[in-house]
C-alpha atoms as a PDB file:
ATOM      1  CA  UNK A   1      23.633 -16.710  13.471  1.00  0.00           C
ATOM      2  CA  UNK A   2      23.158 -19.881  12.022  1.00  0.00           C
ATOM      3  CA  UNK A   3      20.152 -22.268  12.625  1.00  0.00           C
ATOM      4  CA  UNK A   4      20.714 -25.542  10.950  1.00  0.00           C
ATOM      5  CA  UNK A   5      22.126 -25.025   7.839  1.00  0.00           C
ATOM      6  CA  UNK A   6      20.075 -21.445   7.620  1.00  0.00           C
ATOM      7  CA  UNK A   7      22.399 -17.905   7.685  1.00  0.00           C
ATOM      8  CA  UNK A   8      20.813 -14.996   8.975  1.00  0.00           C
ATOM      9  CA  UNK A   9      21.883 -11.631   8.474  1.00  0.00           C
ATOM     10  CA  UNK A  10      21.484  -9.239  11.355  1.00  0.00           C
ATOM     11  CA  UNK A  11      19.615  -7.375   8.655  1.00  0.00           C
ATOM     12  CA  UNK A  12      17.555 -10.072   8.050  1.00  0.00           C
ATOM     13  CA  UNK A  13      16.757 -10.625  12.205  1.00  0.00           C
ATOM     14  CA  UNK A  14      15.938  -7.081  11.877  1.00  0.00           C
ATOM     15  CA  UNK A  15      13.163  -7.363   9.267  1.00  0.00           C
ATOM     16  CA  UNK A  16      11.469 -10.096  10.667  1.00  0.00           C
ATOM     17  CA  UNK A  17      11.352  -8.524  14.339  1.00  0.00           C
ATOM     18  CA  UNK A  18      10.075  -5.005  13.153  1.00  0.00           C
ATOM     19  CA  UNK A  19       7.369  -7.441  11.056  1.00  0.00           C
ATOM     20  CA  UNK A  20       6.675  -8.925  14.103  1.00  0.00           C
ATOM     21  CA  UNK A  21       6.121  -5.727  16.225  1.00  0.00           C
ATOM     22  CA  UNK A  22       4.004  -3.901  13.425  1.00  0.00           C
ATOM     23  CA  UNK A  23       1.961  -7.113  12.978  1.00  0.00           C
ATOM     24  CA  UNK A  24       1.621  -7.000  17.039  1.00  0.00           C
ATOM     25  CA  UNK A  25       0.903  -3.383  17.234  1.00  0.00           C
ATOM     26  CA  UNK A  26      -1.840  -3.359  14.154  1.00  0.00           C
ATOM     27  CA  UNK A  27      -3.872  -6.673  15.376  1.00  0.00           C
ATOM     28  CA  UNK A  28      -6.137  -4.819  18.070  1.00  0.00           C
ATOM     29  CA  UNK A  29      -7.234  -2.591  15.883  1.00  0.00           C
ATOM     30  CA  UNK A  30      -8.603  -5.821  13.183  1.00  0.00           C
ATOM     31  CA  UNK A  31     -11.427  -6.961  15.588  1.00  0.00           C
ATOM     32  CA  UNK A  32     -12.674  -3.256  15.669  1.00  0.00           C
ATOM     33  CA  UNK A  33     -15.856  -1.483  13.647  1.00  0.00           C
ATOM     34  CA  UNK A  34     -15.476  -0.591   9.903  1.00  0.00           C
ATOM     35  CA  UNK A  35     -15.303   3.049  10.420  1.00  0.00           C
ATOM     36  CA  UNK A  36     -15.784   5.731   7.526  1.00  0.00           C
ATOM     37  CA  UNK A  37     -14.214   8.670   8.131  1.00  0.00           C
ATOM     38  CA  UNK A  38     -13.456  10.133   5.096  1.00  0.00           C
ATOM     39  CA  UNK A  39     -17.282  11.347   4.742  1.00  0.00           C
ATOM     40  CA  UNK A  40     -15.852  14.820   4.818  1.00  0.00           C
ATOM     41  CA  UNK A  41     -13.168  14.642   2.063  1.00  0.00           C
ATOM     42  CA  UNK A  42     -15.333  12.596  -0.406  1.00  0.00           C
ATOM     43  CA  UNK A  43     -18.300  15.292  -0.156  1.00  0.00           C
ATOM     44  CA  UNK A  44     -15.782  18.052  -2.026  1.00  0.00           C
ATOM     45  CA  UNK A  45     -15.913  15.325  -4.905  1.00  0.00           C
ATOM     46  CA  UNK A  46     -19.513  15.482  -5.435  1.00  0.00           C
ATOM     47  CA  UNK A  47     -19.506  19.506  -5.301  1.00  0.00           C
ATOM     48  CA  UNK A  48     -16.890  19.519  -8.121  1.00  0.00           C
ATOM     49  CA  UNK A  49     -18.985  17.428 -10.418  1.00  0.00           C
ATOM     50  CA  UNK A  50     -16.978  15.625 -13.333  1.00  0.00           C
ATOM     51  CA  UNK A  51     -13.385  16.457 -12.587  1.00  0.00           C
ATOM     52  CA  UNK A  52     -12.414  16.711 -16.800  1.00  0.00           C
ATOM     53  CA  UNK A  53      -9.558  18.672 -16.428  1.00  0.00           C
ATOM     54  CA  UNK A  54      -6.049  19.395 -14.944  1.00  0.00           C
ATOM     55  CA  UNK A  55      -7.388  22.393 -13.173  1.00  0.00           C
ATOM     56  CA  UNK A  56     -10.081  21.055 -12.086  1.00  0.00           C
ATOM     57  CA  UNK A  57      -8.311  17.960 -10.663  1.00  0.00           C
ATOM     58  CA  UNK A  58      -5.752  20.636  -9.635  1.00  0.00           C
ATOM     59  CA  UNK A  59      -8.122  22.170  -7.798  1.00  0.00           C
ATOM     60  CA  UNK A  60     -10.177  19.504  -6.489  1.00  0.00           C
ATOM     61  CA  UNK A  61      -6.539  18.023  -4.840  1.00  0.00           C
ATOM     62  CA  UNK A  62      -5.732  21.696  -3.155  1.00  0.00           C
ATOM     63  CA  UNK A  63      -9.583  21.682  -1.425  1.00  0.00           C
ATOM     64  CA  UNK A  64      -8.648  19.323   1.135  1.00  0.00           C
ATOM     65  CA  UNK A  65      -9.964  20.045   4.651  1.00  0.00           C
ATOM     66  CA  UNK A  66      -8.059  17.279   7.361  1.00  0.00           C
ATOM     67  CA  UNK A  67      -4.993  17.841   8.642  1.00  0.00           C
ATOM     68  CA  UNK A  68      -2.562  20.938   7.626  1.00  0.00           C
ATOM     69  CA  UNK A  69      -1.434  19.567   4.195  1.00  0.00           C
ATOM     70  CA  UNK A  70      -5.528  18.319   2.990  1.00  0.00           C
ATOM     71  CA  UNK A  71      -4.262  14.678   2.019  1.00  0.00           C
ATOM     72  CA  UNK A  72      -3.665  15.782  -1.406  1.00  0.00           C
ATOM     73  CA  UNK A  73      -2.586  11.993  -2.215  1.00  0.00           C
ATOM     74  CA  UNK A  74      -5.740  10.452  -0.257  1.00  0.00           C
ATOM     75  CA  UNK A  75      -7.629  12.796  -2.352  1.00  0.00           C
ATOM     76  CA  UNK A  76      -6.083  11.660  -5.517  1.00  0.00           C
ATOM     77  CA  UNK A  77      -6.809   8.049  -4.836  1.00  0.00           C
ATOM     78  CA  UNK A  78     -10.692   9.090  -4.008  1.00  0.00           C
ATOM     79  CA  UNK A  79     -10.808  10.053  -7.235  1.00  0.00           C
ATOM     80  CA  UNK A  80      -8.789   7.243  -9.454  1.00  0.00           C
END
């Protein structure tokens, strides 16, 4: 396609239109209430104290309670 001197790449048309969805799909949910949910997975952090070790990081990562794998990598960010 060319627009006045501008190539596009049906890769490029691509992008912008699954940009364009997303950005239509995700907007709702902006005027919405700041909602913590994650009340349950920070609690374990407090129970384990200062996490000073592999294991106990190991550990800590493993005791995850949502979903079937715990969220082992929202867990890890909870605690960086």
């Amino acid at each position: 396609m060319k627009l006045k001197g501008l190539h596009l790449k049906s890769e490029d048309i691509a992008f912008f239109f699954v940009l364009a969805a997303a950005v239509l799909l995700y907007f709702p949910g902006l005027s919405g209430p700041l909602l913590f949910d994650d009340y349950n997975s920070l609690k374990p952090l407090g129970n384990w104290g200062v996490i000073d070790s592999i294991e106990k990081l190991s550990l800590f990562l493993s005791s995850g309670l949502t979903g079937p794998t715990g969220r082992p990598v929202t867990l890890f960010t909870f605690f960086s």
